[in-house]
N, C-alpha and C. Protein backbone atom coordinates (compact mmCIF):
# COMPACT_ATOMS: atom_id res chain seq x y z
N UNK A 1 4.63 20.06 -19.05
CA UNK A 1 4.12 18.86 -19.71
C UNK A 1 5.01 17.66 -19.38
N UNK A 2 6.11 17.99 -19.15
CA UNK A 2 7.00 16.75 -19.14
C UNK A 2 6.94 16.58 -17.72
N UNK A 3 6.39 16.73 -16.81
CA UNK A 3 6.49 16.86 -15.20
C UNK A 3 5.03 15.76 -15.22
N UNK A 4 4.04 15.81 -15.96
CA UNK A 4 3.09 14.79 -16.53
C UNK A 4 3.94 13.57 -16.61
N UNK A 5 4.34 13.62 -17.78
CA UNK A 5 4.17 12.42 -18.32
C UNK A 5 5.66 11.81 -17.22
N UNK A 6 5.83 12.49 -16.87
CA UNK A 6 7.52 11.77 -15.70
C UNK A 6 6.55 10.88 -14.27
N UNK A 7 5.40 11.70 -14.16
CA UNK A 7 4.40 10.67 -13.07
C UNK A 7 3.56 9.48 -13.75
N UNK A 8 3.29 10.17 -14.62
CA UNK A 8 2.82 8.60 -15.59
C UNK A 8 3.99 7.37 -15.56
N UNK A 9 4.94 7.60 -15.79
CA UNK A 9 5.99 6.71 -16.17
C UNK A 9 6.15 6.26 -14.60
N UNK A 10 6.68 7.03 -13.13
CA UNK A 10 6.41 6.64 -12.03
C UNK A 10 5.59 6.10 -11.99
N UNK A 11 3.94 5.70 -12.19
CA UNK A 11 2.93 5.26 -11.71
C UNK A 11 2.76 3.70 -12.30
N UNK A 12 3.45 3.93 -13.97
CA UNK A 12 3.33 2.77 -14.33
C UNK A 12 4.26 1.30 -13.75
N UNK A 13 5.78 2.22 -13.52
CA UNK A 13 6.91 1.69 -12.72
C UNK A 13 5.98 1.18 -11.80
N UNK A 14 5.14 1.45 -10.35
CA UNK A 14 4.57 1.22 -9.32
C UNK A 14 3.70 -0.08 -9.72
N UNK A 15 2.91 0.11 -10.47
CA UNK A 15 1.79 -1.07 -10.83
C UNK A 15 2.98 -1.76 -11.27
N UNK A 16 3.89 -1.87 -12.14
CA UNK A 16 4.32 -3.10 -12.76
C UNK A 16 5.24 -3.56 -11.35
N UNK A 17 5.54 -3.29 -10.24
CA UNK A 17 6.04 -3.58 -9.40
C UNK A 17 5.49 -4.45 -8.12
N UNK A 18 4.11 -3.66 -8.81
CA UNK A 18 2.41 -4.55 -7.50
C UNK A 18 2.14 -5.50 -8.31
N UNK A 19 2.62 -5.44 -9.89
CA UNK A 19 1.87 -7.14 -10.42
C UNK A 19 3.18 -8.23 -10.66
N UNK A 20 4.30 -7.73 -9.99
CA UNK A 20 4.94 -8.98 -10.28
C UNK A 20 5.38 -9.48 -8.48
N UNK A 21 4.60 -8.63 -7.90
CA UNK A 21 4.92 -9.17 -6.32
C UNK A 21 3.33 -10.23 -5.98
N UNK A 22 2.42 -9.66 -6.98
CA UNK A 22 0.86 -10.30 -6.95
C UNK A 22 1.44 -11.71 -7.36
N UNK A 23 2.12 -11.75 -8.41
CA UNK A 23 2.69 -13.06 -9.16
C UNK A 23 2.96 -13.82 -8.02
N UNK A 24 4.15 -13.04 -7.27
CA UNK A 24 4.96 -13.64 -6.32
C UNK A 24 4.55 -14.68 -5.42
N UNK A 25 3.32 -13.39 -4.96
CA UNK A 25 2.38 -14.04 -4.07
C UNK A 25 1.43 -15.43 -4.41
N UNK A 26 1.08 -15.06 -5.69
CA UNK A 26 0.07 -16.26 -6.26
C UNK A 26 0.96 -17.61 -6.40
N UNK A 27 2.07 -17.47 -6.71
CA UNK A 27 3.10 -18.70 -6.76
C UNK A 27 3.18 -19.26 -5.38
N UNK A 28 3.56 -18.34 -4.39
CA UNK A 28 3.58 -18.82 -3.25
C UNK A 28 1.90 -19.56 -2.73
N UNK A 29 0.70 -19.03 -2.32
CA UNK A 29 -0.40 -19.91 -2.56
C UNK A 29 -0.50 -21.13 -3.47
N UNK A 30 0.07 -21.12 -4.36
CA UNK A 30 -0.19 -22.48 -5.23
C UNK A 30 0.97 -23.33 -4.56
N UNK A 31 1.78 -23.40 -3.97
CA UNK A 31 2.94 -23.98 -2.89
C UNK A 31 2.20 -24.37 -2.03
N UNK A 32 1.78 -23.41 -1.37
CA UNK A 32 0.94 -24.07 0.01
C UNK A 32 -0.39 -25.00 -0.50
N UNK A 33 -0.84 -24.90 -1.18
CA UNK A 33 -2.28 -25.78 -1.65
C UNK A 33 -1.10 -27.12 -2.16
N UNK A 34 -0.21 -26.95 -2.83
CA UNK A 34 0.54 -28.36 -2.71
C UNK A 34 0.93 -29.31 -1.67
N UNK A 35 1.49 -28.29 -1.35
CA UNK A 35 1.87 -29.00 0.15
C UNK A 35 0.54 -29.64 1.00
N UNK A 36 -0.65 -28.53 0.86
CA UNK A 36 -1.64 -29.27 1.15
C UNK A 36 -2.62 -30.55 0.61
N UNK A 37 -2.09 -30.27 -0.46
CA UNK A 37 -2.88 -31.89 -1.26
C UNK A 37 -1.97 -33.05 -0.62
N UNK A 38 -0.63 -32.69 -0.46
CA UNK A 38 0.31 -33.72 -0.28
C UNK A 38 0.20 -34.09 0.79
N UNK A 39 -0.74 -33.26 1.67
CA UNK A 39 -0.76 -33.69 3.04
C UNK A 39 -2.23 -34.75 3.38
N UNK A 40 -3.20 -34.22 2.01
CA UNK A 40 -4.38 -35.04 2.35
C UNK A 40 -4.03 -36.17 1.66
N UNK A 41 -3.20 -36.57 1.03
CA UNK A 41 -2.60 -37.77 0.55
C UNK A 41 -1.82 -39.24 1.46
N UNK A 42 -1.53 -38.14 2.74
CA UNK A 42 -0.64 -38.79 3.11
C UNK A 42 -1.59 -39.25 4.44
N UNK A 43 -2.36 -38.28 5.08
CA UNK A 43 -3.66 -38.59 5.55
C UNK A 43 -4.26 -40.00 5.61
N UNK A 44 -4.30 -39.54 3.99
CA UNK A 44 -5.37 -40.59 3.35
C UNK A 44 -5.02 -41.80 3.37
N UNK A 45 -3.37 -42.10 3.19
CA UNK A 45 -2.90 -43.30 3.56
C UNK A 45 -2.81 -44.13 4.37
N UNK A 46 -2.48 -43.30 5.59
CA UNK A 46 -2.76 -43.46 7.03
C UNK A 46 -3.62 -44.57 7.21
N UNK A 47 -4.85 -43.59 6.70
CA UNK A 47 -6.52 -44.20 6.72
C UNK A 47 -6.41 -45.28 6.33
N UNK A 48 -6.18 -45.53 5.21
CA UNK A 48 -6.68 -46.53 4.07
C UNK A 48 -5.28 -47.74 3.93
N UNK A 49 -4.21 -47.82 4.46
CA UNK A 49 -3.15 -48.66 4.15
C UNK A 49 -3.00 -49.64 5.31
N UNK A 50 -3.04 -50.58 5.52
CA UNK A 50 -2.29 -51.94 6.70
C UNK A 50 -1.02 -52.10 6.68
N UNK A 51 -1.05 -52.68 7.72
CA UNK A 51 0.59 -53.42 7.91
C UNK A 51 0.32 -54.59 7.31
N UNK A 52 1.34 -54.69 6.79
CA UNK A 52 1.34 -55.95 5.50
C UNK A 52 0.93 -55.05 4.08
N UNK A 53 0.56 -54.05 4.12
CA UNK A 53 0.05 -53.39 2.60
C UNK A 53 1.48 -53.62 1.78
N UNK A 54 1.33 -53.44 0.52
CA UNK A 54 2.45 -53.21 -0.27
C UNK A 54 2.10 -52.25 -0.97
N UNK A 55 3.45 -50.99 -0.86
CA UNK A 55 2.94 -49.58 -1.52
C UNK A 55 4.29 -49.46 -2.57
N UNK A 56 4.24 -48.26 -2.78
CA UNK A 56 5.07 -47.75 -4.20
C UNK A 56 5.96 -46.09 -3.62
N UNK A 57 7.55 -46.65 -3.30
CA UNK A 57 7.89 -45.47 -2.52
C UNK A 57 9.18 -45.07 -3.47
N UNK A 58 9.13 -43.35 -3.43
CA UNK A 58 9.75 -43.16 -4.64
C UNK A 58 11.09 -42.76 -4.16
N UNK A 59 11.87 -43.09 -5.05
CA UNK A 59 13.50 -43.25 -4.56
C UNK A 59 14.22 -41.58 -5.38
N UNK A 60 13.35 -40.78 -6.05
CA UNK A 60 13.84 -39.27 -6.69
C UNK A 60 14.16 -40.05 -8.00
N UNK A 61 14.16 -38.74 -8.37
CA UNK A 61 14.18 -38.97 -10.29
C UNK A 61 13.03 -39.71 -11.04
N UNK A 62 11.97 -39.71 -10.59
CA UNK A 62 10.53 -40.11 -11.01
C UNK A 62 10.72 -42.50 -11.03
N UNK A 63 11.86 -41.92 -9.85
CA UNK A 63 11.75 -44.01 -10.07
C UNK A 63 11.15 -44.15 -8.22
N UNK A 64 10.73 -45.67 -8.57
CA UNK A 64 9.77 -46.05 -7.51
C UNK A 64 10.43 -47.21 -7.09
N UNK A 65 10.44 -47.73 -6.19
CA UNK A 65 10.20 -49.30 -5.61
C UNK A 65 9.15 -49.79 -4.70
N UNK A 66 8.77 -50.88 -5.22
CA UNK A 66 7.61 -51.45 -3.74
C UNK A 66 8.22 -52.34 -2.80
N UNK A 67 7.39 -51.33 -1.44
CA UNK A 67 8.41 -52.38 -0.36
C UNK A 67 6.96 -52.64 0.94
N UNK A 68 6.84 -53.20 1.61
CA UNK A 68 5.59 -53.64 2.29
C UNK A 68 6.08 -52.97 3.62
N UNK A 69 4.84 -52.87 3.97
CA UNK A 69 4.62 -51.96 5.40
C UNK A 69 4.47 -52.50 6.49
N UNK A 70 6.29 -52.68 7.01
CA UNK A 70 5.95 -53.21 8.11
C UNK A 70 5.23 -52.91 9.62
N UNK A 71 4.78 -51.85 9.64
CA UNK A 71 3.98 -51.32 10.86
C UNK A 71 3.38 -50.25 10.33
N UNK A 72 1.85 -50.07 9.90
CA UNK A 72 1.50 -48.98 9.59
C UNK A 72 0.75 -47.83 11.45
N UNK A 73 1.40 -48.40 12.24
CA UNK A 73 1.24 -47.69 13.49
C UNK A 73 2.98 -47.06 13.71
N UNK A 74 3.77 -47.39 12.94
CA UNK A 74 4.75 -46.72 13.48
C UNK A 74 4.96 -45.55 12.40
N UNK A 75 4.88 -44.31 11.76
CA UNK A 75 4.82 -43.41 10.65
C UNK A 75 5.74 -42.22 11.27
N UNK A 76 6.65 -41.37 10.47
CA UNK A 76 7.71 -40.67 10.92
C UNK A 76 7.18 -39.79 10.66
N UNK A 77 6.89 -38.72 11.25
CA UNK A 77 6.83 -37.41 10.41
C UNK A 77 7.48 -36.39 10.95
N UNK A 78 7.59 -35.62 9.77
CA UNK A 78 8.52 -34.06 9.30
C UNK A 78 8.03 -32.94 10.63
N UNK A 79 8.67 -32.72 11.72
CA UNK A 79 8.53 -31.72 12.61
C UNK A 79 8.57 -30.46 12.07
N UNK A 80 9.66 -30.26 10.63
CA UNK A 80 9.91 -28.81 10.59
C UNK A 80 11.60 -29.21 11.29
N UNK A 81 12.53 -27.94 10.82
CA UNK A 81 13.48 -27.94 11.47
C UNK A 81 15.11 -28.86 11.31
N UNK A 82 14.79 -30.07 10.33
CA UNK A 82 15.23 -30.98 10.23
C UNK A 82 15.16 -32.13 11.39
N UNK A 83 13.93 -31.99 12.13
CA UNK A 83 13.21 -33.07 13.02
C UNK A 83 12.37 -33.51 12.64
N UNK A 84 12.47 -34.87 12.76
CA UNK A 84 11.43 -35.44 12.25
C UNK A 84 11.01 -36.47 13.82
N UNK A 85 9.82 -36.99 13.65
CA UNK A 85 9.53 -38.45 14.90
C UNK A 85 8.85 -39.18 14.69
N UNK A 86 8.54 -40.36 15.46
CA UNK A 86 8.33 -41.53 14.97
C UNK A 86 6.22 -41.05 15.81
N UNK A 87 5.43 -41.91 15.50
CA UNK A 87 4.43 -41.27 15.82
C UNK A 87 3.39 -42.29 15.47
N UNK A 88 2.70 -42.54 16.49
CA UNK A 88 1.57 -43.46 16.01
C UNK A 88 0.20 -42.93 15.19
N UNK A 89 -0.22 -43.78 14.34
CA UNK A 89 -0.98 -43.13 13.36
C UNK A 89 -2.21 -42.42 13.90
N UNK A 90 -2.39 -42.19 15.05
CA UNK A 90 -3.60 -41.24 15.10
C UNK A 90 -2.89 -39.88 15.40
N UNK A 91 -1.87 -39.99 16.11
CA UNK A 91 -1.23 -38.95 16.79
C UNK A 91 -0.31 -38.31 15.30
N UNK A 92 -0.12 -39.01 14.06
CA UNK A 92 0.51 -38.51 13.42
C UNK A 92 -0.17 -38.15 12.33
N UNK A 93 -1.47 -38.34 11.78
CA UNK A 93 -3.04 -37.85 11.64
C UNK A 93 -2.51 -36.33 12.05
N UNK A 94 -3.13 -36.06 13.57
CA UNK A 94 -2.69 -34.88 14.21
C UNK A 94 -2.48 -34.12 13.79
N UNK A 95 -1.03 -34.49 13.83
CA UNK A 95 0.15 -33.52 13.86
C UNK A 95 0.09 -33.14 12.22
N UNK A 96 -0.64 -34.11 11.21
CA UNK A 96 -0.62 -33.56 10.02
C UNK A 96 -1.55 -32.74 10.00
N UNK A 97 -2.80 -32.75 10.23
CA UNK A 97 -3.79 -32.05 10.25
C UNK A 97 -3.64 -30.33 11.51
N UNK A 98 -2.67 -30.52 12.13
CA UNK A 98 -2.12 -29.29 12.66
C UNK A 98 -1.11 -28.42 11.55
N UNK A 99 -0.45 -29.38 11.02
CA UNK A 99 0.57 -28.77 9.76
C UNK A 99 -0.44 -27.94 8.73
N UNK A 100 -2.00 -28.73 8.58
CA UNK A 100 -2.69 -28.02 7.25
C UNK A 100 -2.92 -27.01 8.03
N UNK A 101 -4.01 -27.09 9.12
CA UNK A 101 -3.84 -25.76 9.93
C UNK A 101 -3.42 -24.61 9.63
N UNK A 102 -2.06 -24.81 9.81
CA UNK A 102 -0.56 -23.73 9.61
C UNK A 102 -0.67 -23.06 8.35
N UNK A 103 -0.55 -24.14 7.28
CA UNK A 103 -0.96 -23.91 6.22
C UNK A 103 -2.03 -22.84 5.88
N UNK A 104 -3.23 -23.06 6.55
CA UNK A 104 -4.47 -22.84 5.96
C UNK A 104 -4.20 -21.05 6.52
N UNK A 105 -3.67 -20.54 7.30
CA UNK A 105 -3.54 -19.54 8.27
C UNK A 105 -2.49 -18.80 7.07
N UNK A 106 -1.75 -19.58 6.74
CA UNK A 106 -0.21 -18.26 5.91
C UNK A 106 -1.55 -17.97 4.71
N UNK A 107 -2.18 -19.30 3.89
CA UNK A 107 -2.82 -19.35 2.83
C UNK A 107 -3.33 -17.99 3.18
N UNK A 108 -4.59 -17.48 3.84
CA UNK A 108 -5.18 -16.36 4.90
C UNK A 108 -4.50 -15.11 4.53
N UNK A 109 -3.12 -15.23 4.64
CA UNK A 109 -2.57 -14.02 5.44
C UNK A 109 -1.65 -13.90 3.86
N UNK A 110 -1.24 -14.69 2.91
CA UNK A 110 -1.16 -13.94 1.71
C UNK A 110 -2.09 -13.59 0.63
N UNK A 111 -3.71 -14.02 1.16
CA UNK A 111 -4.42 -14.09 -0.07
C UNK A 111 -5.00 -12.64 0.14
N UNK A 112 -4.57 -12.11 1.79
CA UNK A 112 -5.44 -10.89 2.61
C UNK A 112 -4.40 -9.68 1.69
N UNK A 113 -2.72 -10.19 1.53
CA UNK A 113 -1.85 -9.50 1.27
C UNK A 113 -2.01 -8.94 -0.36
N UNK A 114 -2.50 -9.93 -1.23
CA UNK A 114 -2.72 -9.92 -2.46
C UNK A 114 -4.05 -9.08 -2.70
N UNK A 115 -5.10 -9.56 -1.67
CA UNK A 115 -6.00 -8.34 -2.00
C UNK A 115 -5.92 -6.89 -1.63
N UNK A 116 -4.75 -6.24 -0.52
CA UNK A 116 -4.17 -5.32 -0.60
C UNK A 116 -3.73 -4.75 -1.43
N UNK A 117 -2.87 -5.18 -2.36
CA UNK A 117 -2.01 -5.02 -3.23
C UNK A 117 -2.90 -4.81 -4.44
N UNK A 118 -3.85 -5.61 -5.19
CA UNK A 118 -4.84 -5.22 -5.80
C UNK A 118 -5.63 -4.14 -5.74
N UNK A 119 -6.11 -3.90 -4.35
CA UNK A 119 -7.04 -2.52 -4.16
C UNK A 119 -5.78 -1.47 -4.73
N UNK A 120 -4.85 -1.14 -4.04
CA UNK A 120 -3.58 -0.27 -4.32
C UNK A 120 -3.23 -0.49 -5.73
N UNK A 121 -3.51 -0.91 -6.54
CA UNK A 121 -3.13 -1.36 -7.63
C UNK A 121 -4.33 -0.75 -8.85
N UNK A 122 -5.45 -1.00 -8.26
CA UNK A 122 -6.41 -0.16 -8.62
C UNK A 122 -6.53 0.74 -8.63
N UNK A 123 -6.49 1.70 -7.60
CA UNK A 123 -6.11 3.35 -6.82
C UNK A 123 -5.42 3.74 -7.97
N UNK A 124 -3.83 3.10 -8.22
CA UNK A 124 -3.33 3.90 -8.89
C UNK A 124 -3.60 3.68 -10.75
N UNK A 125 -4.00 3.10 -11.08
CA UNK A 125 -4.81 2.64 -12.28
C UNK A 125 -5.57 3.85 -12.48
N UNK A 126 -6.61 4.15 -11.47
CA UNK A 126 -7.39 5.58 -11.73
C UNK A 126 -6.76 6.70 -11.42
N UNK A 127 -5.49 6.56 -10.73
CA UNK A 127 -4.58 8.31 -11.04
C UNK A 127 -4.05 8.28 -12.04
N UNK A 128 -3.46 7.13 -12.55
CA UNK A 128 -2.95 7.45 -14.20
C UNK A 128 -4.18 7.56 -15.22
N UNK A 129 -5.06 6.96 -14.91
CA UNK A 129 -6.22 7.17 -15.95
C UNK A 129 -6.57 8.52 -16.20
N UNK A 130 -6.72 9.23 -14.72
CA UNK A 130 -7.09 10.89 -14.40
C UNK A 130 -5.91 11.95 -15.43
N UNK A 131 -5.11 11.40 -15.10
CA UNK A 131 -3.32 11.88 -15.48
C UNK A 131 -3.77 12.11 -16.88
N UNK A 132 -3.44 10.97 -17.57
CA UNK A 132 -4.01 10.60 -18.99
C UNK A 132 -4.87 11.77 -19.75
N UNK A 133 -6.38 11.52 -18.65
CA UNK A 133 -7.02 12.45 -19.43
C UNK A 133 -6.87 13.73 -19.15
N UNK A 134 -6.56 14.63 -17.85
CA UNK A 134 -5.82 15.92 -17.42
C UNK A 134 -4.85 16.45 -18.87
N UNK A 135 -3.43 14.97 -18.89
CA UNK A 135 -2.94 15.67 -20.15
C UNK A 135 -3.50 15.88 -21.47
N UNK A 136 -4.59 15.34 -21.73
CA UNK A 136 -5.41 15.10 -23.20
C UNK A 136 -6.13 16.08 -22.98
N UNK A 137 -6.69 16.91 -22.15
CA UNK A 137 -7.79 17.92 -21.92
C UNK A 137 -6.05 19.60 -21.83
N UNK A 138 -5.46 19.18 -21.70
CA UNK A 138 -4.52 20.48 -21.64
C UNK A 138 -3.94 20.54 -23.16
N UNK A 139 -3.61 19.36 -23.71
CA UNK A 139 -3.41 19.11 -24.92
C UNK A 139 -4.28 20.05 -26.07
N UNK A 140 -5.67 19.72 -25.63
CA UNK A 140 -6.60 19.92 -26.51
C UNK A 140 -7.01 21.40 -26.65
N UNK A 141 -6.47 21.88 -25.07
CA UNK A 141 -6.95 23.39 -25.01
C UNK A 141 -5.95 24.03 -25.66
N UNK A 142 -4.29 23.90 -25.71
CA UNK A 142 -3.19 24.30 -26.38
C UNK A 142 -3.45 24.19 -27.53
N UNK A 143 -4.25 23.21 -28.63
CA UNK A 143 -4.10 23.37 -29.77
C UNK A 143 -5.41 24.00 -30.09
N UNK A 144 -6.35 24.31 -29.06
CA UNK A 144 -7.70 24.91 -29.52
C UNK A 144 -7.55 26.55 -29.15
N UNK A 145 -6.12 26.88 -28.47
CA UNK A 145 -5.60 28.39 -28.21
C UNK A 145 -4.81 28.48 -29.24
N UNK A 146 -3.55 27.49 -30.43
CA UNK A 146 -3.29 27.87 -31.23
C UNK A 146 -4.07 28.24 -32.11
N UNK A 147 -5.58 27.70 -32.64
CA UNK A 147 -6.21 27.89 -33.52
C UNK A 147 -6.65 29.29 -33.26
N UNK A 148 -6.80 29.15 -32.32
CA UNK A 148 -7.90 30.96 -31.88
C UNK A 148 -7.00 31.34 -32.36
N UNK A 149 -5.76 31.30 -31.93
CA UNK A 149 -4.61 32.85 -32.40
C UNK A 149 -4.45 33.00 -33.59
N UNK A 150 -4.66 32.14 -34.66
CA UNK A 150 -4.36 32.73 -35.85
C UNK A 150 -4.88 33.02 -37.03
């Protein structure tokens, strides 16, 4: 009996180990969909801002200053790597819309990982369920053989 309930306790160890890596994973997707809003934001600016615009650029710690745009054809962007380059706005469009890309591909390849982990997560949900009732059906026959005996 105790050789039971020692796989129950393994099985439950296992699932609670597949739902805090599911967590893991889901945190990480909600990262990348940030990064991706932040990217259609910045897109969007591209689009929609002139030279001569006056915008609102934030200096950390939730403070801002406005400073006017002196070339909205000259825009730097983040290579990755600690490179960054200078990039004219269609070409740096691009290169953002190659970054969501990237994005959109890991997004893919952990949401494929999470539904792995779920199916497996399930699987073993119904061996402890089986377990469960195996020990409740041996249970029941032990106390329905004490009764016979006496």
């Amino acid at each position: 009996m105790g050789g039971g309930q020692q796989q129950l306790q393994q099985l439950s160890e296992e699932l609670q180990a597949i739902d805090e890596e599911i967590e893991a994973l889901q945190a990480e997707i909600d990262d990348l969909q940030t990064e991706q809003a932040e990217i259609d934001g910045a897109i969007e600016a591209i689009d929609t801002l002139d030279t001569g615009s006056t915008v609102q650029v934030p200096l950390g710690g939730g403070a801002y200053i406005r400073a006017e745009i002196q070339d909205i054809d000259e825009i730097i962007v983040d290579l990755g790597g600690d490179f960054a380059a200078e990039q004219e706005a269609d070409d740096a469009v691009d290169a953002l819309r190659t970054k969501q890309d990237i994005l959109d591909d890991r997004i893919d390849e952990v949401q494929e990982e999470v539904q792995e982990l779920e199916t497996e997560s399930s699987e073993l949900e119904q061996q402890a369920q089986q377990m469960q009732q195996q020990m409740q059906q041996q249970q029941m026959q032990q106390m329905q053989g004490q009764d016979d005996g006496e």
